[in-house]
N, C-alpha and C. Protein backbone atom coordinates (compact mmCIF):
# COMPACT_ATOMS: atom_id res chain seq x y z
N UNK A 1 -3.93 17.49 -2.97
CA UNK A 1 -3.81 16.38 -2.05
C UNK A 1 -4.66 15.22 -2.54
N UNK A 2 -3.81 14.42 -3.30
CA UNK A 2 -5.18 13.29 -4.10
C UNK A 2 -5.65 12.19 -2.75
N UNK A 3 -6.54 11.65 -2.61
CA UNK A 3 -7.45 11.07 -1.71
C UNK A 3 -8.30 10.05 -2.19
N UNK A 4 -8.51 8.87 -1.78
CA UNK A 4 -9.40 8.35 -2.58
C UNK A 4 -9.25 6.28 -1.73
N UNK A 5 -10.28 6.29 -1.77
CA UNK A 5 -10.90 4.52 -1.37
C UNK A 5 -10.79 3.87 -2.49
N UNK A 6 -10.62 2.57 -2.48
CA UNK A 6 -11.17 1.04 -2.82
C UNK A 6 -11.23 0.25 -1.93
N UNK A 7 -12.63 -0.49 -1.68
CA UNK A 7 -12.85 -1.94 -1.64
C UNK A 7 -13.27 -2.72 -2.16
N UNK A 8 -12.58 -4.33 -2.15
CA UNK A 8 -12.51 -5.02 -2.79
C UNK A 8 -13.10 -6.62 -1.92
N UNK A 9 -14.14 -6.86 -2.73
CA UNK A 9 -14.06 -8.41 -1.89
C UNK A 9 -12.82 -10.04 -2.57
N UNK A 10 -12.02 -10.15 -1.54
CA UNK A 10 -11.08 -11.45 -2.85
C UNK A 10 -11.57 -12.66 -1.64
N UNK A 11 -11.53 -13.89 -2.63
CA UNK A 11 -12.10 -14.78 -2.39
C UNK A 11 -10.54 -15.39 -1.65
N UNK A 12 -10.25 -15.22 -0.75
CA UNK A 12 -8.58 -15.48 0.65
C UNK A 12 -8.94 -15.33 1.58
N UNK A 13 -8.58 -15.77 2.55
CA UNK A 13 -8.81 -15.67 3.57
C UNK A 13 -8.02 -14.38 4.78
N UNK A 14 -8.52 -14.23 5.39
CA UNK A 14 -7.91 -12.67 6.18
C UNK A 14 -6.31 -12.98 6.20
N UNK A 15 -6.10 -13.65 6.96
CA UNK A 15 -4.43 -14.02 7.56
C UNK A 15 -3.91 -13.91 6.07
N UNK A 16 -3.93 -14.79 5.40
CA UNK A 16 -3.42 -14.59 3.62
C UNK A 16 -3.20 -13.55 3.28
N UNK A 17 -4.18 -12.46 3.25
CA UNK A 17 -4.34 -11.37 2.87
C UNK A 17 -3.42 -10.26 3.31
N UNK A 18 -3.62 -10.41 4.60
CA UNK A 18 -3.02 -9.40 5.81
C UNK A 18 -1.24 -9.95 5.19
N UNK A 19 -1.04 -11.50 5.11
CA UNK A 19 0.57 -11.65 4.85
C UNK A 19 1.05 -11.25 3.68
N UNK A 20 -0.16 -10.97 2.47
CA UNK A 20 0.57 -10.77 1.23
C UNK A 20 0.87 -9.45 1.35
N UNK A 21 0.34 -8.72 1.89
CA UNK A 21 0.20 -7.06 2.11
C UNK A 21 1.25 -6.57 2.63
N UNK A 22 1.54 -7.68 3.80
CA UNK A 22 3.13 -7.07 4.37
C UNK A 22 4.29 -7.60 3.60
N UNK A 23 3.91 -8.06 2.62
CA UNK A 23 5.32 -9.12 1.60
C UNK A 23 5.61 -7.88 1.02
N UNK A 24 6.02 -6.97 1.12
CA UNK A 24 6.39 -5.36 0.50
C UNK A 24 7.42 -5.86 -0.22
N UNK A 25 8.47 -6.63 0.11
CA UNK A 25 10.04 -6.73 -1.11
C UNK A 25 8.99 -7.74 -2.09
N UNK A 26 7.64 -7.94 -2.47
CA UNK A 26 6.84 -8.73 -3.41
C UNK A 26 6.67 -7.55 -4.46
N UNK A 27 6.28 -6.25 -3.92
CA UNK A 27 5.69 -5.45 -4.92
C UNK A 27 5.81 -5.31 -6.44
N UNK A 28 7.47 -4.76 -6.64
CA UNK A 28 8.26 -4.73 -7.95
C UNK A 28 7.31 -5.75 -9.03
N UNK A 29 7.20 -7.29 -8.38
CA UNK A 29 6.30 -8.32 -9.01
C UNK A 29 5.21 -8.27 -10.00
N UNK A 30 4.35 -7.36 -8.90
CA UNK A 30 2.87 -7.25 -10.09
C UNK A 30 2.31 -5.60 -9.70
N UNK A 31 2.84 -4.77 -9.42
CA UNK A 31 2.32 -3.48 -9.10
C UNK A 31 2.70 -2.54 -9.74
N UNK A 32 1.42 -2.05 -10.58
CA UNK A 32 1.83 -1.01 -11.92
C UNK A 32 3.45 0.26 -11.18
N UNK A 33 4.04 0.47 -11.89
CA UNK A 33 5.18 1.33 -11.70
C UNK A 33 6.03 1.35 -10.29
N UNK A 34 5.82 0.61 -9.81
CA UNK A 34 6.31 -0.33 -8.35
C UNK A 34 8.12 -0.52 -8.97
N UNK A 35 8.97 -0.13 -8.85
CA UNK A 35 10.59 -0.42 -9.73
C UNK A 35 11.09 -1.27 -8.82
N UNK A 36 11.07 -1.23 -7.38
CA UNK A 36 11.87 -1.67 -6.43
C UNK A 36 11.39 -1.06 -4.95
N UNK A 37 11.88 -2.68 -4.24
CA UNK A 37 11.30 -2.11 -2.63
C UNK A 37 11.90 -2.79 -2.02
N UNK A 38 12.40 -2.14 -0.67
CA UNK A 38 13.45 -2.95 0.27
C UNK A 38 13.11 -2.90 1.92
N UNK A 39 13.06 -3.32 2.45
CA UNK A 39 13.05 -3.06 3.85
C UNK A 39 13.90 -3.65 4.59
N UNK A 40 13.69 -2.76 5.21
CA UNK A 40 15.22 -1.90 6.52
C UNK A 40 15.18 -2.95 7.64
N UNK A 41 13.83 -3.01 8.17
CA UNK A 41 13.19 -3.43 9.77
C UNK A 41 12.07 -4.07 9.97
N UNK A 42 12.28 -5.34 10.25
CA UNK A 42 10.75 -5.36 10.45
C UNK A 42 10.97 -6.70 12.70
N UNK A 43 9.82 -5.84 12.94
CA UNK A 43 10.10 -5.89 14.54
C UNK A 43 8.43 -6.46 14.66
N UNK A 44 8.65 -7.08 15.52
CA UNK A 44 6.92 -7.50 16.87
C UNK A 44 7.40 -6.98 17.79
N UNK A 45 6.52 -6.11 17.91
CA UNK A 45 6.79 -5.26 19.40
C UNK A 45 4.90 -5.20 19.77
N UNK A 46 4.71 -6.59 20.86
CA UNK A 46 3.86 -6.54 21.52
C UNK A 46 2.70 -7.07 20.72
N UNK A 47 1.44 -6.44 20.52
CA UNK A 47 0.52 -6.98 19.15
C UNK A 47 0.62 -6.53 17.94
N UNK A 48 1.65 -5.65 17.72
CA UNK A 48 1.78 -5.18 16.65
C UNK A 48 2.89 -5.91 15.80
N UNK A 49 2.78 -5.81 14.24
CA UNK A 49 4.35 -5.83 13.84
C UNK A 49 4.65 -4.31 12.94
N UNK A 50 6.06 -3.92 13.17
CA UNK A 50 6.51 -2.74 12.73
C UNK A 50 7.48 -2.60 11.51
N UNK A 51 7.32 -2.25 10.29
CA UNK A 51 8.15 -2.44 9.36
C UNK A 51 8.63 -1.15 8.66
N UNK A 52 9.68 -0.95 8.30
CA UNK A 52 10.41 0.52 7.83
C UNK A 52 11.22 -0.35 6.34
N UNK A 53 10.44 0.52 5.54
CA UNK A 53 10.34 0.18 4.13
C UNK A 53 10.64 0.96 3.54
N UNK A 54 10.77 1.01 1.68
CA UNK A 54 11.64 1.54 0.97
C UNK A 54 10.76 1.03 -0.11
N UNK A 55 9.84 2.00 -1.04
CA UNK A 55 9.10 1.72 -2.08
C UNK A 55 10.00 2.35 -3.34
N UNK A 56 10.40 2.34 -4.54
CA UNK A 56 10.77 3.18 -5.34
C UNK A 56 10.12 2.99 -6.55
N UNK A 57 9.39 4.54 -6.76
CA UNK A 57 7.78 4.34 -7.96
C UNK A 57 8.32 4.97 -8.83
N UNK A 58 7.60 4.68 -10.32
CA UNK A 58 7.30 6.07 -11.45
C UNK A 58 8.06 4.91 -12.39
N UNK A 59 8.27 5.42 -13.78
CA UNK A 59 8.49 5.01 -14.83
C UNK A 59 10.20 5.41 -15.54
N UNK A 60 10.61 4.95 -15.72
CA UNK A 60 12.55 5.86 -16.00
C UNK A 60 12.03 6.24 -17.45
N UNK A 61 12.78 7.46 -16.75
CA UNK A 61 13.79 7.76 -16.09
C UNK A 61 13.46 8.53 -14.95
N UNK A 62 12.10 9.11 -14.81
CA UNK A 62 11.00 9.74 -13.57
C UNK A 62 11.06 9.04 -12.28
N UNK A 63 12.03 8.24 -11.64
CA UNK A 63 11.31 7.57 -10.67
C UNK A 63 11.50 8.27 -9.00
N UNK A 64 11.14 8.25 -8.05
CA UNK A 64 11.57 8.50 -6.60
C UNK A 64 11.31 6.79 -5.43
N UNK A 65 12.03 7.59 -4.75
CA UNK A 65 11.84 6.89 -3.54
C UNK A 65 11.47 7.49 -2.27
N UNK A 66 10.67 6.54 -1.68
CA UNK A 66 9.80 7.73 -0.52
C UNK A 66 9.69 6.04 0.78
N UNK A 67 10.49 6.30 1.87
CA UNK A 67 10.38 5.38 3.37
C UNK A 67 8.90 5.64 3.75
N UNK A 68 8.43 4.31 4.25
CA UNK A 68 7.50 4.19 5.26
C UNK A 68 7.60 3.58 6.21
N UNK A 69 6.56 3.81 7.40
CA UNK A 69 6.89 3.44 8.26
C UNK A 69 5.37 2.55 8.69
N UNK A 70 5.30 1.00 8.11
CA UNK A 70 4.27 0.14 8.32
C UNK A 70 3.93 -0.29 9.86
N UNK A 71 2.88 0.01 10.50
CA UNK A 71 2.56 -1.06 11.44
C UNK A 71 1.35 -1.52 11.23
N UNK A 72 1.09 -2.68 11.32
CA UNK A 72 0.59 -3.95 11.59
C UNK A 72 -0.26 -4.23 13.06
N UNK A 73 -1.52 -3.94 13.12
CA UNK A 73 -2.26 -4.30 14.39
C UNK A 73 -2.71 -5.72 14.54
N UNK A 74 -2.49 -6.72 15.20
CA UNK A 74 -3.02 -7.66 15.18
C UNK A 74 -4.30 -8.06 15.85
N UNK A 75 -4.09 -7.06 16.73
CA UNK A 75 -5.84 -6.95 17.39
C UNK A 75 -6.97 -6.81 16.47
N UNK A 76 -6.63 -5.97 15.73
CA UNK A 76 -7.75 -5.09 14.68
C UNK A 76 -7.78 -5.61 14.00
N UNK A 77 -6.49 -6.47 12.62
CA UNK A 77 -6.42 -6.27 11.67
C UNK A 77 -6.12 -5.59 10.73
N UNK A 78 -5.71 -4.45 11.06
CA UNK A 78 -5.47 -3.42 10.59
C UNK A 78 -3.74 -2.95 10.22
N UNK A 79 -3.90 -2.33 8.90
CA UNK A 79 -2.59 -1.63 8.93
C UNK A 79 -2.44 -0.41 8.13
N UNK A 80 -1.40 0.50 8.81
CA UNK A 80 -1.47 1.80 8.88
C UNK A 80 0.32 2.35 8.75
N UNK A 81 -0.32 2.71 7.31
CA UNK A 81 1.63 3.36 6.61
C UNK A 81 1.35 4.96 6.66
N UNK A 82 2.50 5.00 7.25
CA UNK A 82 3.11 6.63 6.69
C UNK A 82 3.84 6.96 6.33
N UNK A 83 4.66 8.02 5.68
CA UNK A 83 5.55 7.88 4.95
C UNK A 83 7.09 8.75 6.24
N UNK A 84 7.95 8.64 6.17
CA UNK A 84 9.24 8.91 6.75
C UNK A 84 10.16 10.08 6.10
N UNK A 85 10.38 9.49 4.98
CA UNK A 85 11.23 10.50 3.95
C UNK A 85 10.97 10.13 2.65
N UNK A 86 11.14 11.23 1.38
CA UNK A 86 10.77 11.18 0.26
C UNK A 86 10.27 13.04 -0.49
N UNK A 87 10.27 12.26 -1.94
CA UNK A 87 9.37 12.86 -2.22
C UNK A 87 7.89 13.89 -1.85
N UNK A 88 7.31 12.94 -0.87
CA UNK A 88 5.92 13.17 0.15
C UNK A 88 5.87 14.35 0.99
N UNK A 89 5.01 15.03 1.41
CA UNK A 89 4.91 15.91 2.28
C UNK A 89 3.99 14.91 3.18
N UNK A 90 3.41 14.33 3.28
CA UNK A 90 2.89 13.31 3.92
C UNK A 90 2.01 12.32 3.32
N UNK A 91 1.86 11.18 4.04
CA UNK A 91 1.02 9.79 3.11
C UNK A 91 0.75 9.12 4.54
N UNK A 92 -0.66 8.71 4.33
CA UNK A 92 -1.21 7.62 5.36
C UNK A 92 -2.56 7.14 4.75
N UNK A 93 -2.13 5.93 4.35
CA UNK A 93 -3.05 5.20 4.47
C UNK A 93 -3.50 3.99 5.31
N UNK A 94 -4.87 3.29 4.71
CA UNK A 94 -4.75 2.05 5.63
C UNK A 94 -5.52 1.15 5.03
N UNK A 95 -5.52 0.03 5.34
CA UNK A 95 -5.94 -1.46 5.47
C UNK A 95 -6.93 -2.16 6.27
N UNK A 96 -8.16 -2.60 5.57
CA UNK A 96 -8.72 -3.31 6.73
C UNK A 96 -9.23 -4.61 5.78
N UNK A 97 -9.30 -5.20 6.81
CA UNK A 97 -9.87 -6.70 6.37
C UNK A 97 -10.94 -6.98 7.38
N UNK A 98 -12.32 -8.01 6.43
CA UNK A 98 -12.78 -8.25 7.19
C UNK A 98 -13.94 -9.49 6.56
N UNK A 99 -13.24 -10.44 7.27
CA UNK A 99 -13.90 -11.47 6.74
C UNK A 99 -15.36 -12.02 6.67
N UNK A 100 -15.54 -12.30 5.46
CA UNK A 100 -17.11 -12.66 4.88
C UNK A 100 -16.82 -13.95 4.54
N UNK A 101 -17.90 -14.84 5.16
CA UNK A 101 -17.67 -16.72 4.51
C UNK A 101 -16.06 -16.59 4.05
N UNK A 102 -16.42 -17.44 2.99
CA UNK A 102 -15.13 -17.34 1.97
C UNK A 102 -14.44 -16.68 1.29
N UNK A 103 -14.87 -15.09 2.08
CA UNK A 103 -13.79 -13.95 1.26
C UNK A 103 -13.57 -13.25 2.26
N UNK A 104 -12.68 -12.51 1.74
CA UNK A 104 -12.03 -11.10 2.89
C UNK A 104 -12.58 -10.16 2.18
N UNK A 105 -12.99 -8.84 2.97
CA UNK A 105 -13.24 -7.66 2.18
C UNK A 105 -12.25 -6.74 2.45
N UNK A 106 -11.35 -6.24 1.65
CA UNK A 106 -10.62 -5.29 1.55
C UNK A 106 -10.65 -3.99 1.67
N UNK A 107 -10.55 -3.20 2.50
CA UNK A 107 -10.55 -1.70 2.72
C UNK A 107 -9.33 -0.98 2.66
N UNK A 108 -9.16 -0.16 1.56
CA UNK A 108 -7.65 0.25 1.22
C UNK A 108 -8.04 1.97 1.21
N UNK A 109 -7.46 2.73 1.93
CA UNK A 109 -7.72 4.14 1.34
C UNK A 109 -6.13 4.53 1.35
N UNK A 110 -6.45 6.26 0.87
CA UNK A 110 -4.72 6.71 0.86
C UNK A 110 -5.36 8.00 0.77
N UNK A 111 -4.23 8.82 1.28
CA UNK A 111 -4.43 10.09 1.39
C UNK A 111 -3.04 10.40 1.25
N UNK A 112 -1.94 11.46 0.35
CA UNK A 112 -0.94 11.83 0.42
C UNK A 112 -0.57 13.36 -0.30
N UNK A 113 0.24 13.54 -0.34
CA UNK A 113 0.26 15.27 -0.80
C UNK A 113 2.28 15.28 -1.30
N UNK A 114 2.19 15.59 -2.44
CA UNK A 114 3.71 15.70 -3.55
C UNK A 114 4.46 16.68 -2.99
N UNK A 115 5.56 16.75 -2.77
CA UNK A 115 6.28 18.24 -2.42
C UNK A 115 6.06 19.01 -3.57
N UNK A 116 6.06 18.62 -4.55
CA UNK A 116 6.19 18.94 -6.45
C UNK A 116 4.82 19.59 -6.61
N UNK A 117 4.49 20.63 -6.50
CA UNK A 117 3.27 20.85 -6.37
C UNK A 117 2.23 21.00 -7.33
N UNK A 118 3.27 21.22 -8.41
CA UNK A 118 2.77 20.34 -9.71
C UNK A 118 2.77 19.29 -10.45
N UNK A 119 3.30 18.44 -9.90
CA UNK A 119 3.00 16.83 -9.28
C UNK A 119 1.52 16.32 -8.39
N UNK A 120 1.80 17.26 -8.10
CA UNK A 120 0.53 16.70 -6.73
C UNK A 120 -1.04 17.31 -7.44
N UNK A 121 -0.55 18.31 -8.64
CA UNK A 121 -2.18 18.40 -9.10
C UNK A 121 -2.42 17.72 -10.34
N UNK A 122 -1.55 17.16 -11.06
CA UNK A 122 -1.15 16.07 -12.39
C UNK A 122 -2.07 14.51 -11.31
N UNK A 123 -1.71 14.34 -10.32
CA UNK A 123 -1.63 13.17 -9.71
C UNK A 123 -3.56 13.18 -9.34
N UNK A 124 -3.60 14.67 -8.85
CA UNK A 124 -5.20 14.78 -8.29
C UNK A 124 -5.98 14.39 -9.12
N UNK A 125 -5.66 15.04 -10.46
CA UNK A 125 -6.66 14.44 -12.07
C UNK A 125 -6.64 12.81 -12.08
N UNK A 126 -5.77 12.17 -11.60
CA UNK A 126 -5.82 10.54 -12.26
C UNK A 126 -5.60 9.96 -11.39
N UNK A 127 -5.76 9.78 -10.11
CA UNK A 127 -5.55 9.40 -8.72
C UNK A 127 -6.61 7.76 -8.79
N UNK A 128 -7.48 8.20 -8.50
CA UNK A 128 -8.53 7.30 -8.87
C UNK A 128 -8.06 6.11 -9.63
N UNK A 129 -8.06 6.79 -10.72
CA UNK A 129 -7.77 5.81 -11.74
C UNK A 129 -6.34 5.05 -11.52
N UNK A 130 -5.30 5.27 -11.21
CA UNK A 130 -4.47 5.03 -10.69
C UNK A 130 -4.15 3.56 -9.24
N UNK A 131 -4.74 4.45 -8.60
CA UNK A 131 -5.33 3.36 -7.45
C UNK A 131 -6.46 2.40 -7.61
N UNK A 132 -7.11 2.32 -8.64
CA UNK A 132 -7.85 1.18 -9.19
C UNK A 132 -7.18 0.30 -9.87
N UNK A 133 -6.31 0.75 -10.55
CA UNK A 133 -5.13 -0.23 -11.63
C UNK A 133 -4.37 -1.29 -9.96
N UNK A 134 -3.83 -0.49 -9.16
CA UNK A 134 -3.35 -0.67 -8.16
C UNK A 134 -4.07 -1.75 -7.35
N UNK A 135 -5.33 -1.60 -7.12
CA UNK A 135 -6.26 -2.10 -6.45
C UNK A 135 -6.63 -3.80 -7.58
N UNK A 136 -6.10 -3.59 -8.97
CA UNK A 136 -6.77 -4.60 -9.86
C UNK A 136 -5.80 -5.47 -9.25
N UNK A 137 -4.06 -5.08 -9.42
CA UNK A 137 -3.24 -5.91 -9.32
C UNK A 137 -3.26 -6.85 -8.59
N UNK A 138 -3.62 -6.24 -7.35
CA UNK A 138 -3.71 -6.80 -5.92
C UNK A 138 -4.33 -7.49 -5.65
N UNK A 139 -5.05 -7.54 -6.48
CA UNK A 139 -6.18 -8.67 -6.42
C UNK A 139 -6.30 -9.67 -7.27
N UNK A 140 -5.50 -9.31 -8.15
CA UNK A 140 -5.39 -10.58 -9.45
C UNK A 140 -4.63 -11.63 -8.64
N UNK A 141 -2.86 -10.05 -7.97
CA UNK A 141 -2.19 -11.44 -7.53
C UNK A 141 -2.73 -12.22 -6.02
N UNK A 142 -3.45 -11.64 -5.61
CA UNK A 142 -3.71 -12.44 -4.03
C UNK A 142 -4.82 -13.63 -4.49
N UNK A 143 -5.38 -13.75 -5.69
CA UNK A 143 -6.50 -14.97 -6.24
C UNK A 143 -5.45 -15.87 -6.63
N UNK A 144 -4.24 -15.41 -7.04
CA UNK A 144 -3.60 -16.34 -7.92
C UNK A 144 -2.65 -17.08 -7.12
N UNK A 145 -2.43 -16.61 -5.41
CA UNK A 145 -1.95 -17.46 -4.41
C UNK A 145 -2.58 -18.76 -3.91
């Protein structure tokens, strides 16, 4: 079950941040092995917004696709994916922002588990490393907005 944090301080402001995050059909763009992403739904229901998405990862000819199901707290700041169908036996991570002067600080964790169960211990060895490449992108591209 690979597991693992980054935070990041980027010099954007929260709202920026929080919008590039939900720009999910952006990913393919600048996110290591990111192939394609689509979404289904995206709803405001109340303070929240709710989005049902479609990530498709890995390298070809290896790739999958695995649904989430994004909401968006606007009270908090916060946002909180899980996964729907896929590959996954389950995935939740989350998002926090929290603004310093002239930067946001980024709080990204993930927690998920492979049906492939030798997938899921290939993934445990380089997870980290993985989600730091992940974590670089994200931050190159949200400076470069």
């Amino acid at each position: 079950m690979p597991k693992a944090s980054v935070t990041r301080l980027i010099e954007r402001d929260k709202k920026t941040l929080i919008n590039f995050v939900l720009d999910i059909e952006k990913y393919p763009e600048f996110i290591p092995f990111c192939i394609d992403s689509k979404v289904y739904e995206k709803k405001e229901v109340k303070d929240c917004i709710k989005i049902i998405a479609d990530l498709t990862i890995g390298k070809k000819p290896f790739t999958d696709t695995y649904k989430s199901d994004v909401i968006y707290d606007k009270k908090n700041d916060h946002i909180h994916v899980t996964n729907i169908d896929g590959p996954l036996n389950y995935l939740e991570n989350n998002w926090r922002f929290v603004e310093k002067d002239n930067f946001t600080e980024v709080h990204f964790d993930v927690d998920f588990e492979i049906k492939n169960k030798f997938l899921n211990i290939i993934m445990s060895k380089s997870f980290q490393y993985g989600l730091d490449k992940i974590a670089d992108a994200f931050q190159k591209r949200a400076e470069s907005l």
